[in-house]
Protein backbone atom coordinates (compact mmCIF):
# COMPACT_ATOMS: atom_id res chain seq x y z
CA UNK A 1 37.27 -46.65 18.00
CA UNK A 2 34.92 -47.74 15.09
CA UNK A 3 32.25 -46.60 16.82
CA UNK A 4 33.56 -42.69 17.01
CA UNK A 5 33.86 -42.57 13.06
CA UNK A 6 30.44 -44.07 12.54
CA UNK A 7 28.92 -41.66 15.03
CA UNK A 8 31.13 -38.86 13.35
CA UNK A 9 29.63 -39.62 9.85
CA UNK A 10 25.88 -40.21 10.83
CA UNK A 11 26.72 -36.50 12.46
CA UNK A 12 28.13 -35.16 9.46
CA UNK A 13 25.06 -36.63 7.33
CA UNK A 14 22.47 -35.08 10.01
CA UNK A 15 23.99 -31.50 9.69
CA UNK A 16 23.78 -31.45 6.13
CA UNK A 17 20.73 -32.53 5.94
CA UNK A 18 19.92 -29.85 8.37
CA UNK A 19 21.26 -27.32 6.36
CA UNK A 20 19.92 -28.34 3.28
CA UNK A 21 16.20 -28.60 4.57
CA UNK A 22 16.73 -25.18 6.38
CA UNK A 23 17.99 -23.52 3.25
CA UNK A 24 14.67 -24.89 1.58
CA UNK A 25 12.73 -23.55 4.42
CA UNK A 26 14.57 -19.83 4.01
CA UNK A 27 14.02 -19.96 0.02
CA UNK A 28 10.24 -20.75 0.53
CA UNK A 29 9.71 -18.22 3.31
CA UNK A 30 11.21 -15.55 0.86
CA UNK A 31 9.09 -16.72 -2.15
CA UNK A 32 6.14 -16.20 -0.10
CA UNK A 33 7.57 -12.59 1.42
CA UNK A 34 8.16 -11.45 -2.54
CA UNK A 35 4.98 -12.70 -3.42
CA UNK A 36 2.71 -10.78 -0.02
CA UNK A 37 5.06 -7.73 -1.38
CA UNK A 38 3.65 -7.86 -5.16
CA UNK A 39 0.07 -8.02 -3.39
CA UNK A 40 0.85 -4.91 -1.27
CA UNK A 41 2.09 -3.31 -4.05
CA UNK A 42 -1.21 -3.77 -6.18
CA UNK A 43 -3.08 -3.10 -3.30
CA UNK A 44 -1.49 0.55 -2.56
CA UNK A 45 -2.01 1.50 -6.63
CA UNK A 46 -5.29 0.18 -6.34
CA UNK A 47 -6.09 2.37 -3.51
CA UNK A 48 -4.26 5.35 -4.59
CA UNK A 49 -6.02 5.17 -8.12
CA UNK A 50 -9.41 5.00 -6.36
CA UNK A 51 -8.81 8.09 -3.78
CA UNK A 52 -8.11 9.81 -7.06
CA UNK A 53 -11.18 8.88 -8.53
CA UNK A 54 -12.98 9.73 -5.72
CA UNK A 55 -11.29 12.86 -5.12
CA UNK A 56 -12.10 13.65 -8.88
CA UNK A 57 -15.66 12.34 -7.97
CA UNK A 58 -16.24 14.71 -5.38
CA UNK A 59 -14.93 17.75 -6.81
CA UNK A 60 -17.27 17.13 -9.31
CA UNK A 61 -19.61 17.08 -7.70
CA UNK A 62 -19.09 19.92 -5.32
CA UNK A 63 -19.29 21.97 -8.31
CA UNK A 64 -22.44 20.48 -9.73
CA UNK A 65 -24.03 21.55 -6.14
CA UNK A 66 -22.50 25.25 -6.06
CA UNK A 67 -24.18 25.87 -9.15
CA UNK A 68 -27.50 25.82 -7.66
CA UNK A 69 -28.16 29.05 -6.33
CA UNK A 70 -29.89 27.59 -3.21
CA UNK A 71 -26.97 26.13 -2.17
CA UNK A 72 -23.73 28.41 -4.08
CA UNK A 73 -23.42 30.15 -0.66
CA UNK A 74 -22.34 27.62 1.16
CA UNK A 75 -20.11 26.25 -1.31
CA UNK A 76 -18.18 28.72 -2.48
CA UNK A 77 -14.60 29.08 -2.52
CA UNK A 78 -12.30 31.06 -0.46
CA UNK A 79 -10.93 33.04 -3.19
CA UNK A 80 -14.32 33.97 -4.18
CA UNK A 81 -15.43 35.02 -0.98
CA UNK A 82 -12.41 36.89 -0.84
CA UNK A 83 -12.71 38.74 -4.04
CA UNK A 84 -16.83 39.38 -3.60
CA UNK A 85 -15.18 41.18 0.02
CA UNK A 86 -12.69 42.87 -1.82
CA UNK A 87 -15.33 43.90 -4.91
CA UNK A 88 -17.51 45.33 -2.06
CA UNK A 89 -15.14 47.60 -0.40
CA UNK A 90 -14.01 49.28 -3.19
């Protein structure tokens, strides 16, 4: 009978050590999952600030190329197409 109340506490002892290492395990693994989120999340401004600047960047320079009168024609916009149509049939 001695032997069923060691075997009881060594069991006892195992599962809360069990518990105790998994609960370090799950705090770890959600450190690490906040810490890949932050990233993410400075990735995704990152990018969104630079397809601004780029957007900027091109629109820029779309303009700088429609005022050379070689190349205006091709990049002119709708509306002014429109208008020039509208101008003409008047």
């Amino acid at each position: 009978m001695d032997i069923l109340a060691i075997s009881q506490t060594v069991f006892y002892i195992a599962a809360a050590l069990a518990v105790i290492i998994l609960g370090a395990l799950f705090l770890a693994a959600a450190y690490y999952l906040i810490s890949i989120a932050r990233h993410i999340k400075k990735i995704s401004k990152n990018i969104g600030q630079i397809s601004e600047d780029t957007k900027k960047g091109l629109e820029k320079t779309i303009e700088n190329l429609s005022a050379l009168p070689f190349i205006s024609f091709f990049f002119k916009k709708a509306s002014d197409k429109r208008d020039a149509h509208q101008k003409g049939r008047k």
